[in-house]
C-alpha atoms as a PDB file:
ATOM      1  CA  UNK A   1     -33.757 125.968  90.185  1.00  0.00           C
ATOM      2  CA  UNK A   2     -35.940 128.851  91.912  1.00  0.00           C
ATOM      3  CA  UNK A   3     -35.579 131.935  90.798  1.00  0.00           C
ATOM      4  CA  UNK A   4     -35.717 135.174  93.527  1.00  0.00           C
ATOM      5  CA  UNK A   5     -35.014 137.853  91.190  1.00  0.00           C
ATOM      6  CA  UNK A   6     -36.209 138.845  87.189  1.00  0.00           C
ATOM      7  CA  UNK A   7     -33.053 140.790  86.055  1.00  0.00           C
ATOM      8  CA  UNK A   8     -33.869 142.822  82.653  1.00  0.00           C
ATOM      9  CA  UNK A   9     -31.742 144.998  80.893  1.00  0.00           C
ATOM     10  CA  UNK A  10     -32.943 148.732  80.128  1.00  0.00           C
ATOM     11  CA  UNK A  11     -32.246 150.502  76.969  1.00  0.00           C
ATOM     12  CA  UNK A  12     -29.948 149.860  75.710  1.00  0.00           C
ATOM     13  CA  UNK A  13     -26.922 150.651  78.369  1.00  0.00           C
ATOM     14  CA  UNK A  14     -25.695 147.092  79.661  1.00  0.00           C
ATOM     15  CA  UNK A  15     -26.376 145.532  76.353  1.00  0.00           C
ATOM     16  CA  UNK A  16     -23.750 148.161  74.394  1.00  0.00           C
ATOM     17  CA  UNK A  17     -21.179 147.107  76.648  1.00  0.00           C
ATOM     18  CA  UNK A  18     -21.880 143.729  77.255  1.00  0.00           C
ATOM     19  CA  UNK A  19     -21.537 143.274  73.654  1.00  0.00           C
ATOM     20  CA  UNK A  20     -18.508 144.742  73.288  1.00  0.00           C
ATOM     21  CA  UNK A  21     -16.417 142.156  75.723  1.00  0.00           C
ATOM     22  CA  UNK A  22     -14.836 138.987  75.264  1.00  0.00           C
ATOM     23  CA  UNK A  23     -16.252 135.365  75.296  1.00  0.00           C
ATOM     24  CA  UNK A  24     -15.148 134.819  79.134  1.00  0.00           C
ATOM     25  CA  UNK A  25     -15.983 138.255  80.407  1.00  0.00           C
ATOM     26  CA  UNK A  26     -19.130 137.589  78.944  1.00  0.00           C
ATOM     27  CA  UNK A  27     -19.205 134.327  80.685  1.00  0.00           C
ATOM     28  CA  UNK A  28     -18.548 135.309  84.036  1.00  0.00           C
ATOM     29  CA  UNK A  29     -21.232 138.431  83.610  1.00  0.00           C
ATOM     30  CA  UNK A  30     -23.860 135.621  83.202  1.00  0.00           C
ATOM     31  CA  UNK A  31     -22.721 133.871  86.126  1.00  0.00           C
ATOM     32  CA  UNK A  32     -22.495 136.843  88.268  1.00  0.00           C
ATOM     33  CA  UNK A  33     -26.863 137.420  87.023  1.00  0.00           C
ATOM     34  CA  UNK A  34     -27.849 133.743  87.625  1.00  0.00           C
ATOM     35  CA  UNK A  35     -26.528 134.119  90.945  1.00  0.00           C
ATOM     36  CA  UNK A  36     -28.287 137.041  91.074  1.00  0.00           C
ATOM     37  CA  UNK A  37     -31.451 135.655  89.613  1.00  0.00           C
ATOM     38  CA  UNK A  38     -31.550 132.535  91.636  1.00  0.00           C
ATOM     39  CA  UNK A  39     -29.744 132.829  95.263  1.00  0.00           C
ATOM     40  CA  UNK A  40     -31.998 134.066  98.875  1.00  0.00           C
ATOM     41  CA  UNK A  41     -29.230 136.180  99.516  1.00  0.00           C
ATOM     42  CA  UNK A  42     -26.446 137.442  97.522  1.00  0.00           C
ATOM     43  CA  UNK A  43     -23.070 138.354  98.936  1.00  0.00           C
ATOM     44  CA  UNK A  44     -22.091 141.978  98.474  1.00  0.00           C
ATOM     45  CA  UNK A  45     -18.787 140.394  96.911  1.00  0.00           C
ATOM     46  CA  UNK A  46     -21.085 140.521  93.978  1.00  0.00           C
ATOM     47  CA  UNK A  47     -24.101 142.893  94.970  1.00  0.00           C
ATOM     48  CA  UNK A  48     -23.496 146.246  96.557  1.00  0.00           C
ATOM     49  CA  UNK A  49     -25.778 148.913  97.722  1.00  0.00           C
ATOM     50  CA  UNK A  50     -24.181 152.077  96.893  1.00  0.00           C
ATOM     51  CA  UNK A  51     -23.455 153.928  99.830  1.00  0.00           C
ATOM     52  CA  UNK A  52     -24.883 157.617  99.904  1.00  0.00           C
ATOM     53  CA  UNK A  53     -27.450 156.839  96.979  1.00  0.00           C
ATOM     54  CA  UNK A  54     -31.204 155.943  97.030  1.00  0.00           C
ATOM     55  CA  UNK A  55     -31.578 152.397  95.647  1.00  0.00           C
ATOM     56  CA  UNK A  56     -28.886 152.163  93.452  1.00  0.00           C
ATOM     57  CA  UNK A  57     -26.606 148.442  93.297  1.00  0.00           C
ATOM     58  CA  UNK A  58     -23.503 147.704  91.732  1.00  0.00           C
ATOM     59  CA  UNK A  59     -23.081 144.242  90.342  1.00  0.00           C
ATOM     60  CA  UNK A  60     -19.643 143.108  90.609  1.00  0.00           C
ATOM     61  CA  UNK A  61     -17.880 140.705  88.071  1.00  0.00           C
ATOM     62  CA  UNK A  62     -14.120 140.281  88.302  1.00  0.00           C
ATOM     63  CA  UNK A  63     -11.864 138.228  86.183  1.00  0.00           C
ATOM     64  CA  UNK A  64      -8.292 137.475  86.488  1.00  0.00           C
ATOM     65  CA  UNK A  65      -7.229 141.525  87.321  1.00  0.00           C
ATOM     66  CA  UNK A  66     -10.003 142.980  85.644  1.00  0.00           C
ATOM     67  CA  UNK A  67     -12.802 144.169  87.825  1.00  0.00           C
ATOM     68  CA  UNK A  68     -16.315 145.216  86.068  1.00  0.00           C
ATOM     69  CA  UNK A  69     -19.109 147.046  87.118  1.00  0.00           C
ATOM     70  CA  UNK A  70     -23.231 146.478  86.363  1.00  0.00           C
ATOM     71  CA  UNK A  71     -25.409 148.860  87.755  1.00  0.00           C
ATOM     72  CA  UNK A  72     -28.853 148.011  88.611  1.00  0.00           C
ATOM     73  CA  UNK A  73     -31.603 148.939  90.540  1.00  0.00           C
ATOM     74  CA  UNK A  74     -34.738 147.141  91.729  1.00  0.00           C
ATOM     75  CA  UNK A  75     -38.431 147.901  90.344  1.00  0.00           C
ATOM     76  CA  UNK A  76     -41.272 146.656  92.118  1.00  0.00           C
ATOM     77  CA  UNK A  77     -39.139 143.860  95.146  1.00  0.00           C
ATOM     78  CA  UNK A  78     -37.707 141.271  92.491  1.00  0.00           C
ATOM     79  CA  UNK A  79     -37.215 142.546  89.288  1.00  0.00           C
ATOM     80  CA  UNK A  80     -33.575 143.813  88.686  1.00  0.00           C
ATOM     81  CA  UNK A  81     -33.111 146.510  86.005  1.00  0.00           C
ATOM     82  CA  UNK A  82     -29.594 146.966  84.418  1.00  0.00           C
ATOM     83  CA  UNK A  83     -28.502 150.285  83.737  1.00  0.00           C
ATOM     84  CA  UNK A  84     -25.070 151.443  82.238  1.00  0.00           C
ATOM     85  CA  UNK A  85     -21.547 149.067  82.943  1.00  0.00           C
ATOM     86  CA  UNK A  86     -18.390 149.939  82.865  1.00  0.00           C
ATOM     87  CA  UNK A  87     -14.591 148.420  83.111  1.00  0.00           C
ATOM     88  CA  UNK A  88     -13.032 149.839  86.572  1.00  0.00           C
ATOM     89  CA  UNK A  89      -9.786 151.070  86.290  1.00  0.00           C
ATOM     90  CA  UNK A  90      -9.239 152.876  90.243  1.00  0.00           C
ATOM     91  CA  UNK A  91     -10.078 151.914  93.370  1.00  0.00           C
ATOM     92  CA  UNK A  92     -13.223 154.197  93.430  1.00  0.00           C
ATOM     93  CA  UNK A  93     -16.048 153.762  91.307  1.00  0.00           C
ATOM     94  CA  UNK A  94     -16.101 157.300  89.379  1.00  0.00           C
ATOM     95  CA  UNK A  95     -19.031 159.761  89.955  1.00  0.00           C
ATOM     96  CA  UNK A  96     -19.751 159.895  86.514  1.00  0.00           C
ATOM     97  CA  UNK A  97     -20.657 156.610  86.100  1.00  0.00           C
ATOM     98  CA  UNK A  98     -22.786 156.688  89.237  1.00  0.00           C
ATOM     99  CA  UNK A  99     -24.223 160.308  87.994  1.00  0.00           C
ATOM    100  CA  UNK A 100     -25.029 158.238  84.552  1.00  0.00           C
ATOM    101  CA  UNK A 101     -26.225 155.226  86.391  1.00  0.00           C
ATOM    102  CA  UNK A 102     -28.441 157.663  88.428  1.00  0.00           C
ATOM    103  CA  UNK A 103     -30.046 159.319  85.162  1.00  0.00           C
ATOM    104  CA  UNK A 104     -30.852 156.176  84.047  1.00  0.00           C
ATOM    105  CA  UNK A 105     -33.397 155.023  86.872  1.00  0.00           C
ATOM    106  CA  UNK A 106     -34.344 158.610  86.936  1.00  0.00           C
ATOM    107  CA  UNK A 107     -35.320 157.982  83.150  1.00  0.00           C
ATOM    108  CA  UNK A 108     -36.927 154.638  83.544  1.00  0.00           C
ATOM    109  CA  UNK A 109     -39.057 155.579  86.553  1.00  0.00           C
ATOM    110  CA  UNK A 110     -40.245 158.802  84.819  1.00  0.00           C
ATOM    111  CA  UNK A 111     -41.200 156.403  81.800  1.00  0.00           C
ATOM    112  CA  UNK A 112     -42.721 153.663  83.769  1.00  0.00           C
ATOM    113  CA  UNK A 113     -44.879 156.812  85.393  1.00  0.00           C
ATOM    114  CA  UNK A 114     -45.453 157.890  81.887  1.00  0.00           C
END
């Protein structure tokens, strides 16, 4: 299988939360990256650009009712960095996840330029 995409996980912000769900949310979290890691193009079903922000994705992963959020952004073309996660409970994603998610690349950038 060819892969497109690295996908890494910063910090420490996915891994909190990924570690904190069940077996089959878990599951379908690493399905949602390998098709992430692996497919040309990936439908916005599960990989968003966030409107009105500068590089910033959403990964989406729903099961049953229960809709989850990744965010991510891209360093470099093909390498996918996670950021923080969250379970979404309205319709919009809340701007203090996004605000968080945007601190994050902020942070990593500012690093990487370190």
């Amino acid at each position: 299988m060819s892969h497109h995409r690295q996908v890494v996980a910063y910090k420490r912000y996915f891994l909190d939360f990924y570690k904190d769900q069940t077996d089959s949310v878990q599951r379908k979290i690493e399905w949602t990256l390998e098709l992430i890691r692996t497919l040309k193009r990936v439908l916005e079903k599960f990989f968003k650009h966030l409107e009105g922000t500068k590089g910033l994705y959403e990964i989406r992963v729903e099961i049953g009712t229960n809709t989850y959020r990744i965010f991510a952004f891209f360093d470099e073309g093909n390498l996918v960095v996670l950021g923080n996660a969250f379970q979404k409970k309205t319709q919009k994603t809340p701007r203090t996840e996004i605000d968080k998610a945007l601190k994050i690349m902020e942070e990593y950038f500012n690093e990487k330029g370190a």
